[in-house]
Structure formats: C-alpha cells, structure tokens
N, C-alpha and C. Protein backbone atom coordinates (compact mmCIF):
# COMPACT_ATOMS: atom_id res chain seq x y z
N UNK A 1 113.52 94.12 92.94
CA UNK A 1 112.67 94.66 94.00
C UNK A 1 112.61 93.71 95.19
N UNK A 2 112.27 92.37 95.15
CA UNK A 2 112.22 91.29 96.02
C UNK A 2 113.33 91.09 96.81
N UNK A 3 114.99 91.76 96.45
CA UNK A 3 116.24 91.48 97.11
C UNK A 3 115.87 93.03 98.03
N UNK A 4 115.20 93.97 97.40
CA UNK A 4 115.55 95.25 98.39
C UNK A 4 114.37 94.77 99.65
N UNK A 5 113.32 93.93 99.25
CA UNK A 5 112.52 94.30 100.18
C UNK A 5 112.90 93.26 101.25
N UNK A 6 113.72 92.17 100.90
CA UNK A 6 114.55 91.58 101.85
C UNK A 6 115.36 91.78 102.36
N UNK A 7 116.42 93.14 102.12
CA UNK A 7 116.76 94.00 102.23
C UNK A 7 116.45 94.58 103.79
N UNK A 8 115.36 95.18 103.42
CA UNK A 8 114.41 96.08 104.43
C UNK A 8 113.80 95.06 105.60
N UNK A 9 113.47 93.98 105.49
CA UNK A 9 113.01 93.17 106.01
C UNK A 9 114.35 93.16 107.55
N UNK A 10 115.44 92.94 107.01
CA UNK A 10 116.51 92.36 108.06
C UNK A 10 116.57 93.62 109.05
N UNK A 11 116.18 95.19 108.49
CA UNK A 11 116.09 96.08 109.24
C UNK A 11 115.15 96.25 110.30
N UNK A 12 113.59 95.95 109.50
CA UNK A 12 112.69 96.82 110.61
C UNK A 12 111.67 95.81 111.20
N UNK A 13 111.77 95.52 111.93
CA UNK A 13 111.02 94.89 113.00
C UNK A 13 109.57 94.56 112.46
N UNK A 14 109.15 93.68 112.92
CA UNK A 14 107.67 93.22 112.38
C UNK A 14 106.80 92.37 113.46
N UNK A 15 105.46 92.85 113.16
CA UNK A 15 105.04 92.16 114.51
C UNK A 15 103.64 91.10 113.65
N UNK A 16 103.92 90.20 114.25
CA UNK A 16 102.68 89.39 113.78
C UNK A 16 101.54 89.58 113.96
N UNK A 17 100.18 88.96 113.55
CA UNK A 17 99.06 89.58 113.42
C UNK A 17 98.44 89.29 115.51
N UNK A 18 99.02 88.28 115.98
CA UNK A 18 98.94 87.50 117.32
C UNK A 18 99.73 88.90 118.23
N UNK A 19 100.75 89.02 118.10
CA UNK A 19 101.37 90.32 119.07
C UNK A 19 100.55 91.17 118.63
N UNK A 20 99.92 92.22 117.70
CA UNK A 20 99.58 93.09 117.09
C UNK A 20 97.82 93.02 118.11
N UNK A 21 97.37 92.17 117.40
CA UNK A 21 95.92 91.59 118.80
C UNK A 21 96.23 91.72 120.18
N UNK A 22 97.09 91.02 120.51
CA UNK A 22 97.38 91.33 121.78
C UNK A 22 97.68 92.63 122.27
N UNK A 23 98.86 93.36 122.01
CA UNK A 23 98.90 95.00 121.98
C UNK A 23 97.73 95.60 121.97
N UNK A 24 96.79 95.53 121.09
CA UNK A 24 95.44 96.25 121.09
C UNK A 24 94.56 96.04 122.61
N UNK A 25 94.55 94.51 122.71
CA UNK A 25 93.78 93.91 123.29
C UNK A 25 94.12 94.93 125.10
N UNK A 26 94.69 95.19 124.86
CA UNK A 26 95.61 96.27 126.50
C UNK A 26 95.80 96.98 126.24
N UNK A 27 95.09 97.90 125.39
CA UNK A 27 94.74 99.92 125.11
C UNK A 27 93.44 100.21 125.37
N UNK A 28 93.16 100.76 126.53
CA UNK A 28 92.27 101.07 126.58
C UNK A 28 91.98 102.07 125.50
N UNK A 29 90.02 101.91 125.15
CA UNK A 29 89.91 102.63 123.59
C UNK A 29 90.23 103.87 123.27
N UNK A 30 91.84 104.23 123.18
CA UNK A 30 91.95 105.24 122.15
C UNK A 30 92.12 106.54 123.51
N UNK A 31 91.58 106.09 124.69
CA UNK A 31 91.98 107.37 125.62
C UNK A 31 93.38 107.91 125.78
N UNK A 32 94.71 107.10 126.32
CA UNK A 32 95.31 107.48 126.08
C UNK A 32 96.28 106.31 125.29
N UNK A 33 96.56 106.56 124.17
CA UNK A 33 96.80 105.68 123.26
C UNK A 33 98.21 105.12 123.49
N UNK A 34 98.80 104.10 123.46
CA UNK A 34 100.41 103.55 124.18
C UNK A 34 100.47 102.39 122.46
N UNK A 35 99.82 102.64 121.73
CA UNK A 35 100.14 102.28 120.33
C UNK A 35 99.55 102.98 119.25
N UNK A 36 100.00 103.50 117.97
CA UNK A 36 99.43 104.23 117.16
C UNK A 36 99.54 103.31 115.74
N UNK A 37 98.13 103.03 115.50
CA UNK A 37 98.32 101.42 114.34
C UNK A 37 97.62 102.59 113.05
N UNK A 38 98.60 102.14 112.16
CA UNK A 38 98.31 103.13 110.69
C UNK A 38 98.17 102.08 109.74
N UNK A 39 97.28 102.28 109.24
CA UNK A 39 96.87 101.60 107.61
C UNK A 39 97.29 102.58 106.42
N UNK A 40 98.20 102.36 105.85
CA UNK A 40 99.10 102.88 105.00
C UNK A 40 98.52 102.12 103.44
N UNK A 41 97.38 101.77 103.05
CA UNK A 41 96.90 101.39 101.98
C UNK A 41 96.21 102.61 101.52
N UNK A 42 95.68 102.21 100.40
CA UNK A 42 94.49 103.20 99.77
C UNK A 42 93.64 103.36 100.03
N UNK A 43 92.86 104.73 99.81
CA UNK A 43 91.88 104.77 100.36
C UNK A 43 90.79 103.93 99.98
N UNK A 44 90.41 103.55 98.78
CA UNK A 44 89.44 102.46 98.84
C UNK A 44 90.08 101.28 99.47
N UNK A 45 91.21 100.90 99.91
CA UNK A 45 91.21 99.71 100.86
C UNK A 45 91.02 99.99 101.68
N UNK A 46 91.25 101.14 102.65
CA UNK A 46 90.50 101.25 104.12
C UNK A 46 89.27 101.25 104.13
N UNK A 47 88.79 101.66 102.61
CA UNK A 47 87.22 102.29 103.13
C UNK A 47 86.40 100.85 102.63
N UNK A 48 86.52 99.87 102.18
CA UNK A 48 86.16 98.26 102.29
C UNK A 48 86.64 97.74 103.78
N UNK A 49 87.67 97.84 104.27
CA UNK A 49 88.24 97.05 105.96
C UNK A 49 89.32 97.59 105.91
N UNK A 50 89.18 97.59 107.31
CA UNK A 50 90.59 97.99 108.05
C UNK A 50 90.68 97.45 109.75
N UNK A 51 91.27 97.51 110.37
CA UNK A 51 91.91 96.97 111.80
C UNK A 51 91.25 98.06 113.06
N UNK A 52 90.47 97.49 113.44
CA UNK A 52 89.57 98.45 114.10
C UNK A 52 91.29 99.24 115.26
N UNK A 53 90.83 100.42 115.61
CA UNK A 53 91.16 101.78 116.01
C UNK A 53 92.49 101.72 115.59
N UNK A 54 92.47 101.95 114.03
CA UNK A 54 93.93 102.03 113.03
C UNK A 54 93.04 103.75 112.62
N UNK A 55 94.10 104.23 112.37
CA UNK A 55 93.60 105.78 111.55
C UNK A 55 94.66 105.43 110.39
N UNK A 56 93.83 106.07 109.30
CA UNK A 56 94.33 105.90 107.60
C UNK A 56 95.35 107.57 107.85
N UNK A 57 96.13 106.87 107.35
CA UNK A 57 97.30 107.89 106.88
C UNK A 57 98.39 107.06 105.26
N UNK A 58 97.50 107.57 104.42
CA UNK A 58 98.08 106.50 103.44
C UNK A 58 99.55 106.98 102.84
N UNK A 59 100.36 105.90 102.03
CA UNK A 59 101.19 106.17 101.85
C UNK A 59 101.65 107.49 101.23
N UNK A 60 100.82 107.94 100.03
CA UNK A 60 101.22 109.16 100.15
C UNK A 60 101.72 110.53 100.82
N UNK A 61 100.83 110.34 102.10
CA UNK A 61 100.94 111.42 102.56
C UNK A 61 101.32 111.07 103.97
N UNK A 62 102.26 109.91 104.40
CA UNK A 62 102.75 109.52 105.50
C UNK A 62 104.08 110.21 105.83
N UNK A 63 104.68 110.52 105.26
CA UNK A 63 105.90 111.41 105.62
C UNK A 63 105.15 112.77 106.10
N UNK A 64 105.06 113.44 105.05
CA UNK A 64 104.29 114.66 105.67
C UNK A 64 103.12 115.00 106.74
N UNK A 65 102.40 113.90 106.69
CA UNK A 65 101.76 113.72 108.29
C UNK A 65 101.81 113.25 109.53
N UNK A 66 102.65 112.17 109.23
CA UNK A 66 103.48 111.46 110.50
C UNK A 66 103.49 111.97 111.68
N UNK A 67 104.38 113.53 111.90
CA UNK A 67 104.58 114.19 113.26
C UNK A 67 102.99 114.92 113.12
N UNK A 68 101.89 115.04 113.35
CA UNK A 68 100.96 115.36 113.48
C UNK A 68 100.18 114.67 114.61
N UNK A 69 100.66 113.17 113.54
CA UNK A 69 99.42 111.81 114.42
C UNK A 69 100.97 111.36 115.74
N UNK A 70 101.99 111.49 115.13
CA UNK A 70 102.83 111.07 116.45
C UNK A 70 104.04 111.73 116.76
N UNK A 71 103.64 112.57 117.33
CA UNK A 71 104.73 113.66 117.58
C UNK A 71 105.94 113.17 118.12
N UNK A 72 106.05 112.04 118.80
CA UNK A 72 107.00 111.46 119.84
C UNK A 72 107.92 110.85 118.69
N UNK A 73 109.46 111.06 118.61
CA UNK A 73 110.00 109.87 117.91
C UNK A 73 109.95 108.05 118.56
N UNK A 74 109.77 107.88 119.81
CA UNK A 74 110.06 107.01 120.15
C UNK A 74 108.71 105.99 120.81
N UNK A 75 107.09 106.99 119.98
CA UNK A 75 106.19 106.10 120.23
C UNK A 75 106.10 105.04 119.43
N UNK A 76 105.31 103.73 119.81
CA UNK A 76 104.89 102.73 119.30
C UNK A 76 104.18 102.98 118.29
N UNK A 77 104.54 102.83 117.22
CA UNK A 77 103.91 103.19 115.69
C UNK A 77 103.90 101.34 114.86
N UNK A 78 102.75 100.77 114.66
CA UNK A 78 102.61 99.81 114.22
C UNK A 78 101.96 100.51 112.86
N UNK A 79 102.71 99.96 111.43
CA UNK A 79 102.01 100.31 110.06
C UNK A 79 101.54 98.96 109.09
N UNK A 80 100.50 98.89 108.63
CA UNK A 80 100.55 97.72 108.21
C UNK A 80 99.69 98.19 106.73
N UNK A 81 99.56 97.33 105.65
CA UNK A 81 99.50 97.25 104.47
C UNK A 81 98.34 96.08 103.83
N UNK A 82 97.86 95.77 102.81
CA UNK A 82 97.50 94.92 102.33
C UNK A 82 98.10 93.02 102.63
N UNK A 83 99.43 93.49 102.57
CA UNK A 83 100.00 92.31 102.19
C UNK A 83 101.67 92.04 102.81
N UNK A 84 101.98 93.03 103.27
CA UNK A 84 103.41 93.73 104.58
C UNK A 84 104.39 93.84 103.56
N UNK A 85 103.91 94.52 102.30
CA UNK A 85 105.12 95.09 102.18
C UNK A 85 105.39 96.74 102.06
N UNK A 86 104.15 97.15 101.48
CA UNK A 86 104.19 98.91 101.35
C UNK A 86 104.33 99.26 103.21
N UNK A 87 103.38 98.23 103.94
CA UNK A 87 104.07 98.83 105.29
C UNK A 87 105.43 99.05 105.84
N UNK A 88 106.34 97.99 105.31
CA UNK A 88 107.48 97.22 105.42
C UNK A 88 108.36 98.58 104.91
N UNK A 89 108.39 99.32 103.65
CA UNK A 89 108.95 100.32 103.19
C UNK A 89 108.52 101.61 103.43
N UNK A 90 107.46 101.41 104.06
CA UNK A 90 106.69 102.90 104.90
C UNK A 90 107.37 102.97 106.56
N UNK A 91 107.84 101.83 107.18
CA UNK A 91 108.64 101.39 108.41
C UNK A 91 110.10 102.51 108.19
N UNK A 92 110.34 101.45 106.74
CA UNK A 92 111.56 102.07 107.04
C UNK A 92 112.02 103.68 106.46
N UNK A 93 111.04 104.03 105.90
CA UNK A 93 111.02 105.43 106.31
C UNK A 93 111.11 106.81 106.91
N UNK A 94 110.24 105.79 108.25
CA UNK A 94 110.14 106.39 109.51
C UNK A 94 111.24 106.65 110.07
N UNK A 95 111.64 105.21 109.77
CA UNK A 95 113.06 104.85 110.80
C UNK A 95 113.97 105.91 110.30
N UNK A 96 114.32 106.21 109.07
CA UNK A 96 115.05 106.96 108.49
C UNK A 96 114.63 108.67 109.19
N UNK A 97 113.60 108.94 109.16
CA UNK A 97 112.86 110.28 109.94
C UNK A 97 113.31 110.28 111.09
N UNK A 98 113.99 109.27 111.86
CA UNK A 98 114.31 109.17 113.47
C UNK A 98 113.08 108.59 114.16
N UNK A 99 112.03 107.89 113.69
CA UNK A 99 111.22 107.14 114.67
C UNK A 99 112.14 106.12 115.21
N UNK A 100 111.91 105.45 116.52
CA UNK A 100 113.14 104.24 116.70
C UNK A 100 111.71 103.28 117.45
N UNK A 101 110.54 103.78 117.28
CA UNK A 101 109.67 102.19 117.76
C UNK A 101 108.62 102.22 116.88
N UNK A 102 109.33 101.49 115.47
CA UNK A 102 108.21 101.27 114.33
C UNK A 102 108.37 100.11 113.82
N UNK A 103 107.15 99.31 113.66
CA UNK A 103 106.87 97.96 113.09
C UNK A 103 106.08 97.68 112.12
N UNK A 104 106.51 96.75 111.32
CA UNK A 104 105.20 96.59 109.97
C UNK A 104 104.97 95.30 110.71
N UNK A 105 103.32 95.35 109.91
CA UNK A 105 102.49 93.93 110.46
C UNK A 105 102.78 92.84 109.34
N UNK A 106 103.02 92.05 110.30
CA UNK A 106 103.51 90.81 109.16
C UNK A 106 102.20 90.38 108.13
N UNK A 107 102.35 90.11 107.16
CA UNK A 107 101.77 89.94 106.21
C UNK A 107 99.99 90.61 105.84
N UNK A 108 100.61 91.97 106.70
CA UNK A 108 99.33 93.11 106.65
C UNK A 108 97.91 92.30 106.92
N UNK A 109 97.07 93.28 105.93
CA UNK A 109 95.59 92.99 106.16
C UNK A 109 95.25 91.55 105.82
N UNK A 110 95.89 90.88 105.26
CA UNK A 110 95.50 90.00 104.76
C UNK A 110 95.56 88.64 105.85
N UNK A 111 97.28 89.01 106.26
CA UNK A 111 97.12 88.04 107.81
C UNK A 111 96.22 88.21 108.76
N UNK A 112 95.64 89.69 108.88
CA UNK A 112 95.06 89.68 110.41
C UNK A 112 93.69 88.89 109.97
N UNK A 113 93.16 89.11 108.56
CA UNK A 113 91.68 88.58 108.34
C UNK A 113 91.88 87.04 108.53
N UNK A 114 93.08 86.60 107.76
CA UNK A 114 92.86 85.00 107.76
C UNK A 114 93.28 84.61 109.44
N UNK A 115 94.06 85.58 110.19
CA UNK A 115 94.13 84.68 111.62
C UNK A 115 92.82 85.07 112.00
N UNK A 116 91.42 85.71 111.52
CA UNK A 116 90.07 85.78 112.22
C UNK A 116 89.64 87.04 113.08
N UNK A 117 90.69 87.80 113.05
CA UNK A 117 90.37 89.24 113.97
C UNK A 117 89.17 89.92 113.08
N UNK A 118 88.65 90.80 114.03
CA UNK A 118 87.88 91.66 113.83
C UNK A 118 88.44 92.20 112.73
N UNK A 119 87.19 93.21 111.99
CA UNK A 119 87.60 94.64 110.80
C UNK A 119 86.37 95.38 111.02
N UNK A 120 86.84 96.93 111.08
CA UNK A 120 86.09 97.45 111.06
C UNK A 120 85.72 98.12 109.09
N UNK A 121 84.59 98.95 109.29
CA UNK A 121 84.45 99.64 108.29
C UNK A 121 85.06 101.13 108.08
N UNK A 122 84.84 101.44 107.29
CA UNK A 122 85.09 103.16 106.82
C UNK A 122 84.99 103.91 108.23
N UNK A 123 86.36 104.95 108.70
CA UNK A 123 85.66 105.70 109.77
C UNK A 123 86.17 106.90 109.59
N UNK A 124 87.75 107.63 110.07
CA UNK A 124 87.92 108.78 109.70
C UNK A 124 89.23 108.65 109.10
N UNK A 125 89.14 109.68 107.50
CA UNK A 125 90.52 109.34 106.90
C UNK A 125 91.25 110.72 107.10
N UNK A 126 92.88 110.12 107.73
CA UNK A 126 93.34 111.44 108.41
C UNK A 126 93.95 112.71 107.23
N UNK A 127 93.97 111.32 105.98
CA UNK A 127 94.79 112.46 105.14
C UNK A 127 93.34 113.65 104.29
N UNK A 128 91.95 113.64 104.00
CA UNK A 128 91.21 113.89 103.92
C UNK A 128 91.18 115.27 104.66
N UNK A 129 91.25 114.95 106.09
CA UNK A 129 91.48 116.42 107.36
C UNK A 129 92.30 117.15 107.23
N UNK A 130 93.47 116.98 106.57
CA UNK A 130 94.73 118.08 106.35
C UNK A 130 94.44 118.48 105.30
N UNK A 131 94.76 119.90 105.31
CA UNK A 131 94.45 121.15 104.62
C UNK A 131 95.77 121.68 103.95
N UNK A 132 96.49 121.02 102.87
CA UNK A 132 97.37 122.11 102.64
C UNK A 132 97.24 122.50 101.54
C-alpha cells in the first residue's frame, strides 16, 4: 500500500497547510468562491473539526457528488483528510474524472491543527442533503 501511495504522491499535487491558509486567507467568504476545500473524512471527523469554509463531501460519496459542488473541471478543488492520504487517493480520482486543478493537503487535518490554524465545528454535511 505505502509503494502505491507513493505512487500517487509523484502524480497529484499537494499543497501545504501555509499555501492552503493563504488561498483561504484571499476568498472572500464563500460569495464567489475561487477555491472549493473538501474534507473527505468521516462524518464523525468533521463533526469533532474541520477547516473552516471546507463542505464535507466524504469519501464515499465523492465521486458521485463531485459535479454538483463543482461543476467546472478545471476549478480549484483542494481535498484534504485526517492525515493526506485518503485525500491523496480521493485527488487522484478526480484527476482520473478529468478535474485538472486538484490538490491534497499535505499531511491533512492534522498538519493544519499543529501549524495553529483555526477549526471550525459541525456545520453542513453535503452528503446528508442528497437524496438518492
């Protein structure tokens, strides 16, 4: 498993928890959005913390919801994980779907807490809203 996910690694782009802050830090809130940050964990891990204005689209149901939350193949889609790797293989997914601007967060939730960023709490889970 550790050779594929190094593997995957040489493919899909990754942004550190410092670019990832910064990007946010120059969106205005959520009006018109020029990054779309997904927390691809479980739902009890979003609903303990998550990366304030991230919407939960967890791995399960990230293929099948994907073009919903980002219709564009070529928007800025940042996915990040516990720990960067379910993001890391949720990336390259996408990529495979034809997204061509998707990044996992380097060493997920866990980097952004220890570099000191904000977390928010529980807010809206997108896979919850779909009805099929």
């Amino acid at each position: 498993f550790s050779e594929y996910v190094d593997k995957v690694r040489t493919t899909v782009p990754e942004k550190t928890t410092a670019e990832l802050h910064d990007l946010l830090a120059h969106v205005p809130h959520r009006v018109a959005p020029q990054i779309t940050l997904i927390d691809v964990r479980e739902t009890y891990e979003w609903n303990e913390e998550h990366i304030p204005g991230a919407i939960y689209l967890g791995r399960g149901c990230l293929e099948r919801d994907i073009e919903a939350v980002v219709p564009e193949l070529d928007d800025l889609v940042v996915l990040y994980c516990a720990g960067g790797v379910r993001s890391l293989l949720a990336a390259e997914s996408l990529r495979r779907m034809g997204y061509t601007n998707v990044y996992s967060l380097k060493g997920g939730m866990g980097a952004w807490i220890r570099s000191g960023y904000e977390v928010a709490e529980n807010t809206t889970n997108y896979c919850d809203r779909v009805d099929y």
